[in-house]
N, C-alpha and C. Protein backbone atom coordinates (compact mmCIF):
# COMPACT_ATOMS: atom_id res chain seq x y z
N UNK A 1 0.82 -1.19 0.00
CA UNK A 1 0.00 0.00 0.00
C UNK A 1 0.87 1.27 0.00
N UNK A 2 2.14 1.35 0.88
CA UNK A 2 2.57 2.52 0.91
C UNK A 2 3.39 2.79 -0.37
N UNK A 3 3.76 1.28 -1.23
CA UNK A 3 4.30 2.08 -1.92
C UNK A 3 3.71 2.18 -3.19
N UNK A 4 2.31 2.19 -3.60
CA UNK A 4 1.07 2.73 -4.01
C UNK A 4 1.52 4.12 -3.81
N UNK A 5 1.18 4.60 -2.42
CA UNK A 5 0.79 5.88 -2.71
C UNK A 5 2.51 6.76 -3.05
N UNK A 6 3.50 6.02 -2.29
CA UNK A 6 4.78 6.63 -2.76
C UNK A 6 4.90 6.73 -4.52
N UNK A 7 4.46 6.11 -5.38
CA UNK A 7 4.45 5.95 -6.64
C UNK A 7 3.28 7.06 -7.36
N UNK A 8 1.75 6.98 -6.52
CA UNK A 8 1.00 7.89 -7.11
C UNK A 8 1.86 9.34 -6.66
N UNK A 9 2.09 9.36 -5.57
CA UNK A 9 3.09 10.69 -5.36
C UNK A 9 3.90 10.95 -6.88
N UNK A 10 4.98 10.55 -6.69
CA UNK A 10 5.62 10.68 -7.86
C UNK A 10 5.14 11.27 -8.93
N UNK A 11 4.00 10.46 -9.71
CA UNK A 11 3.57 10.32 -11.12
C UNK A 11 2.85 11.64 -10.61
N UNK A 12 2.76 12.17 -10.10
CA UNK A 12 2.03 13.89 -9.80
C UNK A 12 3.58 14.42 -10.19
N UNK A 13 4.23 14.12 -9.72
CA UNK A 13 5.87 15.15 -10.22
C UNK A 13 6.33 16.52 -9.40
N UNK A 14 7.15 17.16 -9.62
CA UNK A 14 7.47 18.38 -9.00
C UNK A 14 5.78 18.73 -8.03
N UNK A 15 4.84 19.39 -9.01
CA UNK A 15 4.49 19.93 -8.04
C UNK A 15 3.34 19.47 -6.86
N UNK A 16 3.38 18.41 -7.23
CA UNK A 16 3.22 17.19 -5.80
C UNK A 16 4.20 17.27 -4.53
N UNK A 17 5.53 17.12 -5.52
CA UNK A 17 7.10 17.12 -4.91
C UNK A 17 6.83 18.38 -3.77
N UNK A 18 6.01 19.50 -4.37
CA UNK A 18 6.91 20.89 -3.56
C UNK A 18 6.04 21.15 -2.59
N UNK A 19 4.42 20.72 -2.84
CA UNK A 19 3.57 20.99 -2.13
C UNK A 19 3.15 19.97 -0.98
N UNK A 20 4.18 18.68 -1.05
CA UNK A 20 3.90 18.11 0.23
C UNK A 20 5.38 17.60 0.79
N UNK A 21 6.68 18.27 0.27
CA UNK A 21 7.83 18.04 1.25
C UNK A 21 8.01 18.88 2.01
N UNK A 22 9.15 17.86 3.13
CA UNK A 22 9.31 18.97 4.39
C UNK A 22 10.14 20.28 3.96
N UNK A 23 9.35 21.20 3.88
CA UNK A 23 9.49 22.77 3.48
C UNK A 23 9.49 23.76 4.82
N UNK A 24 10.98 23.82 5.75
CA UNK A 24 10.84 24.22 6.53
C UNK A 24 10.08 25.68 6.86
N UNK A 25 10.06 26.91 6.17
CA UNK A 25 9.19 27.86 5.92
C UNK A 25 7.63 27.29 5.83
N UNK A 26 7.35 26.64 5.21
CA UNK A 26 5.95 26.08 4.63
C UNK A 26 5.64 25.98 6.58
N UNK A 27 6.22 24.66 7.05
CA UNK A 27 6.10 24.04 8.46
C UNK A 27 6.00 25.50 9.46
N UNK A 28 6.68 25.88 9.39
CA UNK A 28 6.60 27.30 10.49
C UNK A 28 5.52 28.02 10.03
N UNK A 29 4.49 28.56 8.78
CA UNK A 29 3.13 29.09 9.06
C UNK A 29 2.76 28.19 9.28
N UNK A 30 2.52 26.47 9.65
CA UNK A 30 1.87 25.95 10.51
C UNK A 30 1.23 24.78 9.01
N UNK A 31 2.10 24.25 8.26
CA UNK A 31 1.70 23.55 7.10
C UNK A 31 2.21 21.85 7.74
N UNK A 32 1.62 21.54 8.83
CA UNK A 32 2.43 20.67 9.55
C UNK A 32 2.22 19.29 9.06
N UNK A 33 1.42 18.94 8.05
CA UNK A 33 1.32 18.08 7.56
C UNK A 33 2.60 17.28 6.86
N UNK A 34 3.06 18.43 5.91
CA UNK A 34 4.49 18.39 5.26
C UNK A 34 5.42 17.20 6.47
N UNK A 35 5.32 17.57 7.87
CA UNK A 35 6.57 16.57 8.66
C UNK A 35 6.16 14.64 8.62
N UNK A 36 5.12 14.73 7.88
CA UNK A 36 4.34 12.94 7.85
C UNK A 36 5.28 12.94 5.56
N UNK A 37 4.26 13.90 5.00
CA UNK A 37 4.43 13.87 3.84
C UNK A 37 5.81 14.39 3.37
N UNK A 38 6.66 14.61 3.69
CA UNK A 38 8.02 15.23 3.26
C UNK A 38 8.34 14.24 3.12
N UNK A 39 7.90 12.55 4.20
CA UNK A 39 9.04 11.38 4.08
C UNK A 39 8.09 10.64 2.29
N UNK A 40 6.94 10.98 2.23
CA UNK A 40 6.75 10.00 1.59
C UNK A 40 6.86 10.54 -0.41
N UNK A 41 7.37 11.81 -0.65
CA UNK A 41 7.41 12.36 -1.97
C UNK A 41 9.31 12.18 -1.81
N UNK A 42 9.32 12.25 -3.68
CA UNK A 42 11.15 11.75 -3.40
C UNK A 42 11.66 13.01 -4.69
N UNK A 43 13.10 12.63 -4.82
CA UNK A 43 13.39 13.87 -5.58
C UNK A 43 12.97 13.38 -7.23
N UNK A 44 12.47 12.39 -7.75
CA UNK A 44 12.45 11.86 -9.13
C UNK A 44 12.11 10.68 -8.86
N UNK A 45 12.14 9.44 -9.85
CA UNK A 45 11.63 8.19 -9.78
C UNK A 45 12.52 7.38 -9.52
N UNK A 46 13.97 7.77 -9.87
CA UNK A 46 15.25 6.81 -9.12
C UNK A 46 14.98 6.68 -7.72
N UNK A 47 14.78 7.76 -7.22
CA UNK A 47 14.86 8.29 -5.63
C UNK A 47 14.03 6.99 -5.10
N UNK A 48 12.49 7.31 -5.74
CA UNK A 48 11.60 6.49 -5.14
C UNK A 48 11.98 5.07 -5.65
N UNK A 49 12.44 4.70 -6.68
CA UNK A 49 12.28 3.16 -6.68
C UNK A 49 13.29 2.38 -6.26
N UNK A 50 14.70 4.00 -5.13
CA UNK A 50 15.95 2.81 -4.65
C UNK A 50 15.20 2.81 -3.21
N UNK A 51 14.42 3.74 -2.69
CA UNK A 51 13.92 3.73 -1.08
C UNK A 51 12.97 2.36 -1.06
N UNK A 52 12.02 2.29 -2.42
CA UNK A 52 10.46 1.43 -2.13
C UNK A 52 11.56 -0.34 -2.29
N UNK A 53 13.04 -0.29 -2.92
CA UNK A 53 13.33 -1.43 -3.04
C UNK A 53 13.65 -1.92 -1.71
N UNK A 54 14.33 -0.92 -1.23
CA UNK A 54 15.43 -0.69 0.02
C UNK A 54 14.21 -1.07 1.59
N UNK A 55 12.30 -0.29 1.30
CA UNK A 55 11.82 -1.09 2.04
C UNK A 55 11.36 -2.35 1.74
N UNK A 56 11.35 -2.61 0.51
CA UNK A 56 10.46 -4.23 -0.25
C UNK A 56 11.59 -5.30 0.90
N UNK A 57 13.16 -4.79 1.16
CA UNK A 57 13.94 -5.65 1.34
C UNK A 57 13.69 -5.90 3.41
N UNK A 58 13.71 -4.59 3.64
CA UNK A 58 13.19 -4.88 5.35
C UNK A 58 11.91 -5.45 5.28
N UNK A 59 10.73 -4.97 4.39
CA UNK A 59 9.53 -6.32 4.86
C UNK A 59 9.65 -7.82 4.87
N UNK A 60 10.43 -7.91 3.56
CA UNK A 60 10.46 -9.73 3.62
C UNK A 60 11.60 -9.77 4.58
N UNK A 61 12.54 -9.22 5.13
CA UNK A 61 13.40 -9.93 5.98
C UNK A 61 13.03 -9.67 7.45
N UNK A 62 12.34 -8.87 7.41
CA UNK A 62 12.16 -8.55 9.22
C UNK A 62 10.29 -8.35 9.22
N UNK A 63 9.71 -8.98 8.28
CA UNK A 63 7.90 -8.61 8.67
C UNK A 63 7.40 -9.51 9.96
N UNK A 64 7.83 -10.78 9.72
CA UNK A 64 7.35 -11.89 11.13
C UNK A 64 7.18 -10.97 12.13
N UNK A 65 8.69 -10.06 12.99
CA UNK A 65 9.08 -9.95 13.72
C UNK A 65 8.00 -8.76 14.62
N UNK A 66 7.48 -8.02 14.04
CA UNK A 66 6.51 -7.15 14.31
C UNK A 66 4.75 -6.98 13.77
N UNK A 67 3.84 -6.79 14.36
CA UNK A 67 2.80 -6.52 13.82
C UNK A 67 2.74 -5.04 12.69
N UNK A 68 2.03 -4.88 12.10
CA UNK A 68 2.09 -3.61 11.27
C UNK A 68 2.00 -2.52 11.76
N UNK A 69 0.80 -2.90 12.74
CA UNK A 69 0.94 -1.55 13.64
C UNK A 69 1.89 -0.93 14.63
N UNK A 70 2.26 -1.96 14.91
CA UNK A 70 4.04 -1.90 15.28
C UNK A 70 5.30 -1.16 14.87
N UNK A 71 4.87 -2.12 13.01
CA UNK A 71 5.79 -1.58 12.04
C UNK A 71 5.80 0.21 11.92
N UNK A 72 4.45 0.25 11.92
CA UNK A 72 3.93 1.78 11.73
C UNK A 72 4.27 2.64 12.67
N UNK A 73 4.05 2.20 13.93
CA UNK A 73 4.91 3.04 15.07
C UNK A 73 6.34 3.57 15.30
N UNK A 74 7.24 2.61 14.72
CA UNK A 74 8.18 2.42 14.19
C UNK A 74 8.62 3.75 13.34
N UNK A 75 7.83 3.22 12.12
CA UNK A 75 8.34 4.41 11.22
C UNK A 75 7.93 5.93 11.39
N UNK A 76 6.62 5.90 11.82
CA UNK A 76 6.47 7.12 12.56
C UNK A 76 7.67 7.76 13.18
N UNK A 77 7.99 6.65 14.77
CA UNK A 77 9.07 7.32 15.78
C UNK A 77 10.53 8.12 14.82
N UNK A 78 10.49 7.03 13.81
CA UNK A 78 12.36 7.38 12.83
C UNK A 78 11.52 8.57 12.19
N UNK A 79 10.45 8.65 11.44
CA UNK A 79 10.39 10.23 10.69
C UNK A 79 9.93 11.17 11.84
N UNK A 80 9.38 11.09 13.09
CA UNK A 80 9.35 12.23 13.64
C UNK A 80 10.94 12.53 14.25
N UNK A 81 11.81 11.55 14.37
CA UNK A 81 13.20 11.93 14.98
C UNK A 81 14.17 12.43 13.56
N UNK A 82 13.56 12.13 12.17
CA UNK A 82 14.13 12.89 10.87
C UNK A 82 13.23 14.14 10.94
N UNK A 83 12.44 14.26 11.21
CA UNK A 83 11.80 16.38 11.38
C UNK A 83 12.54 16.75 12.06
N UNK A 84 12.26 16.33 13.88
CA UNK A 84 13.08 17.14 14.59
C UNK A 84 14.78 17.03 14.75
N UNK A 85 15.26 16.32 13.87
CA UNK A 85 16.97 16.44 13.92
C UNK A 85 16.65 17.44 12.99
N UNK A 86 16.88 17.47 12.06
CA UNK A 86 16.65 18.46 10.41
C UNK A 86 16.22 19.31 11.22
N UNK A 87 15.27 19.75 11.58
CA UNK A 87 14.75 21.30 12.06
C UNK A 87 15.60 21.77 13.49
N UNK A 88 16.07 21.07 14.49
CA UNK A 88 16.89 21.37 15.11
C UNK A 88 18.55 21.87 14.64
N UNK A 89 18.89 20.60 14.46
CA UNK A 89 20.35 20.92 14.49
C UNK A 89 20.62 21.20 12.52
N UNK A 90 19.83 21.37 11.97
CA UNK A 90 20.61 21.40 10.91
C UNK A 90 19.74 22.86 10.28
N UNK A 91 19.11 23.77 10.87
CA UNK A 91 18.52 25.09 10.11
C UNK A 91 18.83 25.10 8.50
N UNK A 92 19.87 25.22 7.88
CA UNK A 92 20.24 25.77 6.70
C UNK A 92 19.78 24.59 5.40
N UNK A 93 18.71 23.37 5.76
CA UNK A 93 18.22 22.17 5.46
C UNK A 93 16.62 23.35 5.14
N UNK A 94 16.40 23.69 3.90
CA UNK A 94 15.47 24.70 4.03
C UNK A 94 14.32 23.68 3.27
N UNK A 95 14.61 22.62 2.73
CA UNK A 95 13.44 21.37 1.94
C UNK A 95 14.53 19.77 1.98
N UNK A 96 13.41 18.86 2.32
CA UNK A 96 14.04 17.48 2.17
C UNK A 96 12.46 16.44 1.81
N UNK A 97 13.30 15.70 1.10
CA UNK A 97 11.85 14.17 0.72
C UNK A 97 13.07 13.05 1.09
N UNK A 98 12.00 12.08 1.12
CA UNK A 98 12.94 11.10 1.13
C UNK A 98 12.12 10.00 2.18
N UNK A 99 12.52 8.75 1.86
CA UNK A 99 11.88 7.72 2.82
C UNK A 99 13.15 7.24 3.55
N UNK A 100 14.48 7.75 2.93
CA UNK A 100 15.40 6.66 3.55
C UNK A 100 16.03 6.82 4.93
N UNK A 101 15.80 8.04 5.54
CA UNK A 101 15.79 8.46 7.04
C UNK A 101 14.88 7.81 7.99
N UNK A 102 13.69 7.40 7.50
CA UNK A 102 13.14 6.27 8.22
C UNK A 102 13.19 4.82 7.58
N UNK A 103 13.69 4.39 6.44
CA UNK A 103 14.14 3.42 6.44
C UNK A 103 15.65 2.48 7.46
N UNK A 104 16.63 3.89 7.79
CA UNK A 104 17.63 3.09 8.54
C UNK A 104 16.79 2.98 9.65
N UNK A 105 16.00 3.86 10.27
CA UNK A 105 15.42 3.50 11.80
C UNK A 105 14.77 2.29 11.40
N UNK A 106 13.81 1.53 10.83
CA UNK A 106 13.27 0.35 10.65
C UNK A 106 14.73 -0.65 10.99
N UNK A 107 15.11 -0.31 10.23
CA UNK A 107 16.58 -1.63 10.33
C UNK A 107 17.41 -1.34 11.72
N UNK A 108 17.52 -0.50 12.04
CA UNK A 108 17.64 -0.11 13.48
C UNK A 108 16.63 -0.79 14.44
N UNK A 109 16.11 -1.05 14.26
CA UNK A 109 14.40 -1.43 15.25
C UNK A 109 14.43 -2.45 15.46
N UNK A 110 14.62 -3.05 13.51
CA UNK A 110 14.50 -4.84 13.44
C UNK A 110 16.10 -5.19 14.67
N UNK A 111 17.02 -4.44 14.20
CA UNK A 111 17.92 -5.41 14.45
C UNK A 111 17.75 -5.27 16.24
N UNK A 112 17.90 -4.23 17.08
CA UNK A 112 17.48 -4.42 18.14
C UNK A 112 16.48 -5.16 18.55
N UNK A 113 15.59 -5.46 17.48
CA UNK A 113 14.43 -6.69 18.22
C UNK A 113 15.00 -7.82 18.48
N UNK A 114 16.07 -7.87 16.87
CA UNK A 114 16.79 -9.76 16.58
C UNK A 114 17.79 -9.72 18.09
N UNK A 115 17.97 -8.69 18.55
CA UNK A 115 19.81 -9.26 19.83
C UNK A 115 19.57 -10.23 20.44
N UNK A 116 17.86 -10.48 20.79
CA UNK A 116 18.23 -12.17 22.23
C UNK A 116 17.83 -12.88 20.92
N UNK A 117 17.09 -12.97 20.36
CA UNK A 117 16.76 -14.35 19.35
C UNK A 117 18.12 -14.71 17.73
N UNK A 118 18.88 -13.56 18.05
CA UNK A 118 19.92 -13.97 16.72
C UNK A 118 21.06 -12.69 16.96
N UNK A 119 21.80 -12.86 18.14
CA UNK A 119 22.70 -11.82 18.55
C UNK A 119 23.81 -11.69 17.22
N UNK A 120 24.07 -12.79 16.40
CA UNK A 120 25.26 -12.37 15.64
C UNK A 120 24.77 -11.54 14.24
N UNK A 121 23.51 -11.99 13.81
CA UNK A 121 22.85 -10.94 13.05
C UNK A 121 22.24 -9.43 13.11
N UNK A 122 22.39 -9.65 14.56
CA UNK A 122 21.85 -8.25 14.73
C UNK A 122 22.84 -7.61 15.09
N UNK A 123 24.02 -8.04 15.59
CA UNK A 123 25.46 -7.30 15.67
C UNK A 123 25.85 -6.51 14.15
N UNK A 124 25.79 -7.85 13.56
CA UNK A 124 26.24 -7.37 11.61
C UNK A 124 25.51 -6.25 11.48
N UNK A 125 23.97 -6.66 11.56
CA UNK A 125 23.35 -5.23 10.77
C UNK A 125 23.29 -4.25 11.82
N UNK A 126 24.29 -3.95 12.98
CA UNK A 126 23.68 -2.64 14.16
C UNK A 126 25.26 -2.04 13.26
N UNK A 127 26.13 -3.43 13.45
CA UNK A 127 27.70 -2.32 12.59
C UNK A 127 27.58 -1.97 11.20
N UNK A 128 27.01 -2.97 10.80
CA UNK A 128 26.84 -2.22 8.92
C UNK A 128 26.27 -0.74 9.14
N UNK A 129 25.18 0.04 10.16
CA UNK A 129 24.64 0.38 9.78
C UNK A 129 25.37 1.87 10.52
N UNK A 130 26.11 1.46 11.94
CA UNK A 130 26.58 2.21 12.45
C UNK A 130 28.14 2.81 11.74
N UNK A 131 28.64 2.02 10.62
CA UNK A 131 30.08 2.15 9.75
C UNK A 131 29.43 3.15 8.70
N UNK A 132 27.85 2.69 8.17
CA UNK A 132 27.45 3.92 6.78
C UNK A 132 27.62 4.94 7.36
N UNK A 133 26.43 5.24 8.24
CA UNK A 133 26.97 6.81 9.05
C UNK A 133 27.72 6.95 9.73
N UNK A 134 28.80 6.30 9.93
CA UNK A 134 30.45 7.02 10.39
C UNK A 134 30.84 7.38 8.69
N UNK A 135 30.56 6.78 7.86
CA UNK A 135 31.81 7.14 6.45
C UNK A 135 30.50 8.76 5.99
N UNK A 136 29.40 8.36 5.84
CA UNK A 136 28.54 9.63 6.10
C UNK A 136 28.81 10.54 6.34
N UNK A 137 28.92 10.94 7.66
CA UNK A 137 29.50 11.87 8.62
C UNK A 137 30.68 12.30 8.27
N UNK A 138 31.80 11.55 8.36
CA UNK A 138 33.07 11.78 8.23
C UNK A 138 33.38 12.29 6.33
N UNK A 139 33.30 11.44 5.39
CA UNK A 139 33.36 11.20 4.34
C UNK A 139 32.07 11.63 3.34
N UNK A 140 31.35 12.25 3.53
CA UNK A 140 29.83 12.32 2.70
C UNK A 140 29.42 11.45 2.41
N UNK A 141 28.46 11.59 1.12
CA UNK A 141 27.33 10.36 0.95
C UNK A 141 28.39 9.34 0.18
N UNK A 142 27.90 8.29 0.07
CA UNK A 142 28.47 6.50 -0.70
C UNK A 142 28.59 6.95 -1.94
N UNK A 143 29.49 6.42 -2.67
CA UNK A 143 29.94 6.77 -3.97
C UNK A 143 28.51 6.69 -4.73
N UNK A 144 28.42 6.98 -5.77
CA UNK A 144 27.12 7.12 -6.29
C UNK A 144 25.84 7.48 -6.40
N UNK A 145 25.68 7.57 -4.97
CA UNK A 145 24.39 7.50 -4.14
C UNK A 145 23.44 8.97 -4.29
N UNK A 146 23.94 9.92 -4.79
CA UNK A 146 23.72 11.23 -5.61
C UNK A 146 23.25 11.25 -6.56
N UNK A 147 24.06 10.15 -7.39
CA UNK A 147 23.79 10.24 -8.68
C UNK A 147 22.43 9.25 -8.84
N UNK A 148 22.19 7.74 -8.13
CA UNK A 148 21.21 7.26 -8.55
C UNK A 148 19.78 7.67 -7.73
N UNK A 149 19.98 8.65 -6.55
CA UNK A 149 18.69 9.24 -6.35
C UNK A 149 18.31 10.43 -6.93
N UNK A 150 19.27 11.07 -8.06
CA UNK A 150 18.88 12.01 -8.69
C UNK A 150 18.78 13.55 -7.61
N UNK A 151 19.76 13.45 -6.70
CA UNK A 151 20.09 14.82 -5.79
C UNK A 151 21.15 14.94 -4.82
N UNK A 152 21.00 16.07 -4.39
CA UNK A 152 22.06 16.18 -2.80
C UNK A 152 21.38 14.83 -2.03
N UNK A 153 21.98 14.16 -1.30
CA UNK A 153 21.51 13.32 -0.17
C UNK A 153 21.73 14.22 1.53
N UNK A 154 20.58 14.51 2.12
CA UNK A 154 20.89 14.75 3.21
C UNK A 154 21.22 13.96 4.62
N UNK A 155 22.67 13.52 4.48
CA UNK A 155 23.45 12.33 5.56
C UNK A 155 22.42 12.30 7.16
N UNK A 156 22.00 13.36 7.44
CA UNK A 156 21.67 13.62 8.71
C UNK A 156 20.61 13.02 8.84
N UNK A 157 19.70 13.23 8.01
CA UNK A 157 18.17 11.93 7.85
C UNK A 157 18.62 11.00 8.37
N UNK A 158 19.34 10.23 7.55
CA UNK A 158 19.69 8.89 7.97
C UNK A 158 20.46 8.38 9.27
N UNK A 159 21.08 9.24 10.13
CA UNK A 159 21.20 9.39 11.30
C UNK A 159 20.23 9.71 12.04
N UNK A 160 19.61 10.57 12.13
CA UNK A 160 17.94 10.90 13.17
C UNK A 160 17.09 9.77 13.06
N UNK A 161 17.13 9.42 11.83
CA UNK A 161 16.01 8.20 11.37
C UNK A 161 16.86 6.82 12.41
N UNK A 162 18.00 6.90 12.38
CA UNK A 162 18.40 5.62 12.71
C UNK A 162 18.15 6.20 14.36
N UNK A 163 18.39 6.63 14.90
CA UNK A 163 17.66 7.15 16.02
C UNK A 163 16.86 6.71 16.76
N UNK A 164 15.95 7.20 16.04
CA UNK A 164 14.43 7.19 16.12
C UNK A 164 14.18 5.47 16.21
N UNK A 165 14.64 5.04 15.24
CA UNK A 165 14.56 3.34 15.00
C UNK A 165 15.02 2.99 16.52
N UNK A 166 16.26 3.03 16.80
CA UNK A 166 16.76 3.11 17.91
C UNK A 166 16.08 2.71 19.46
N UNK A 167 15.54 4.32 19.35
CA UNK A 167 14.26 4.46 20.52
C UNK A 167 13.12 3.75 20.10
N UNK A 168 12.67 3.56 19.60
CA UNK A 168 11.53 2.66 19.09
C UNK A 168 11.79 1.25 19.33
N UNK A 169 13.19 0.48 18.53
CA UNK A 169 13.59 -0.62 18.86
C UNK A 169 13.52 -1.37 20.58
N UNK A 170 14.51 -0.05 21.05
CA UNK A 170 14.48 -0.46 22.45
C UNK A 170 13.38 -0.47 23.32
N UNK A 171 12.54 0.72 22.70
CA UNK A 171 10.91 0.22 23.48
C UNK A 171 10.22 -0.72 23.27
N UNK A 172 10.02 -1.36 22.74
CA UNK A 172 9.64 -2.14 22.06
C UNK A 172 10.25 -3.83 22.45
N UNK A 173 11.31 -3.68 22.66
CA UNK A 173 12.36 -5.14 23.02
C UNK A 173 11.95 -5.18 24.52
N UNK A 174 12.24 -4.03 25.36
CA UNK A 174 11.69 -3.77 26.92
C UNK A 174 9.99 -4.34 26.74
N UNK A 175 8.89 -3.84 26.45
CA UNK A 175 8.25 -4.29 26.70
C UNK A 175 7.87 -5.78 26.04
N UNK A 176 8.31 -6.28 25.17
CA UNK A 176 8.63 -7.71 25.05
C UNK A 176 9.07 -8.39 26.07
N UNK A 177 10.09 -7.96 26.66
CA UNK A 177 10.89 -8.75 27.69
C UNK A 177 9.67 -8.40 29.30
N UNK A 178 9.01 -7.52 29.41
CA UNK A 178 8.22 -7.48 30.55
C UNK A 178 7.38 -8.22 30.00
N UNK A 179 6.45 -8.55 29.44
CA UNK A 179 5.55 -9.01 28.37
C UNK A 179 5.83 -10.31 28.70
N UNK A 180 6.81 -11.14 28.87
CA UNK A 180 7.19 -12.43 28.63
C UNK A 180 6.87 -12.81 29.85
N UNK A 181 6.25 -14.54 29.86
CA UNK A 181 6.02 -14.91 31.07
C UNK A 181 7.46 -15.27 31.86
N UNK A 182 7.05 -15.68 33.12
CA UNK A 182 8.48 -15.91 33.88
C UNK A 182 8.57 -17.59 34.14
């Protein structure tokens, strides 16, 4: 379904694009919708069809593990922690789209769910994910990664988002573990 509407997004084009990304001006007269819809419009159709692959690949590998509504909480927590990083610490971020700031929090989430049921997999994917945004940070975006979403990549998404996944993950594992009989 979502990536239905990520696709009808698209095929509207630019001015779909302008009138529902996070547009920090837009957000401050109070257009607050933009902080849900900024994640789900992309910069072109590369954009959208490396994010909708990038989630096709966390549903089949991590769907068991959570209910949807779960899932959904989830992605919520990583795009409200991609608004408020971007609007906090990064001001001069004046428009962003993109799903892939809450895509690392999902994989952030899953893998904190996997640590008691598959500790060496969820080690791999907590360092794969914690090495992108060190070379990120340090080094800018992954070779290419400009070129096949068709823009600037803003690195910091994908840090807040992984975040967000983060806090979500760990809530989520805690009340599992209270949850569990004794």
């Amino acid at each position: 379904m979502l990536a239905g509407v990520v696709l009808g997004l698209e095929a509207g084009g630019e001015p779909v694009r302008v009138l529902l990304r996070f547009d920090r001006e837009q957000i401050a007269t109070g257009q607050m919708w933009r902080l849900v819809t900024g994640h789900l419009v992309h910069l072109g159709w590369g954009h959208a069809v490396l994010n909708l692959a990038a989630l096709g690949l966390v549903v089949i590998g991590f769907r068991p593990m959570l209910s949807w509504s779960r899932w959904s909480m989830v992605a919520l927590v990583a795009a409200g922690s991609v608004d408020l990083g971007l609007w906090f610490s990064r001001p001069p971020v004046a428009w962003y789209v993109g799903l892939s700031g809450v895509l690392h929090g999902l994989v952030v989430a899953a893998a904190i769910l996997l640590l008691r049921r598959a500790p060496r997999v969820a080690t791999i994917m907590l360092a794969a994910v914690v090495l992108k945004l060190a070379w990120e940070s340090f080094l800018g975006t992954l070779p290419f990664t400009a070129e096949l979403s068709g823009g600037d990549v803003i690195e910091e998404a994908h840090l807040w988002g992984a975040l967000g996944g983060a806090a979500a993950g760990t809530l989520l594992a805690t009340l599992r573990r209270r949850s569990a009989p004794l």
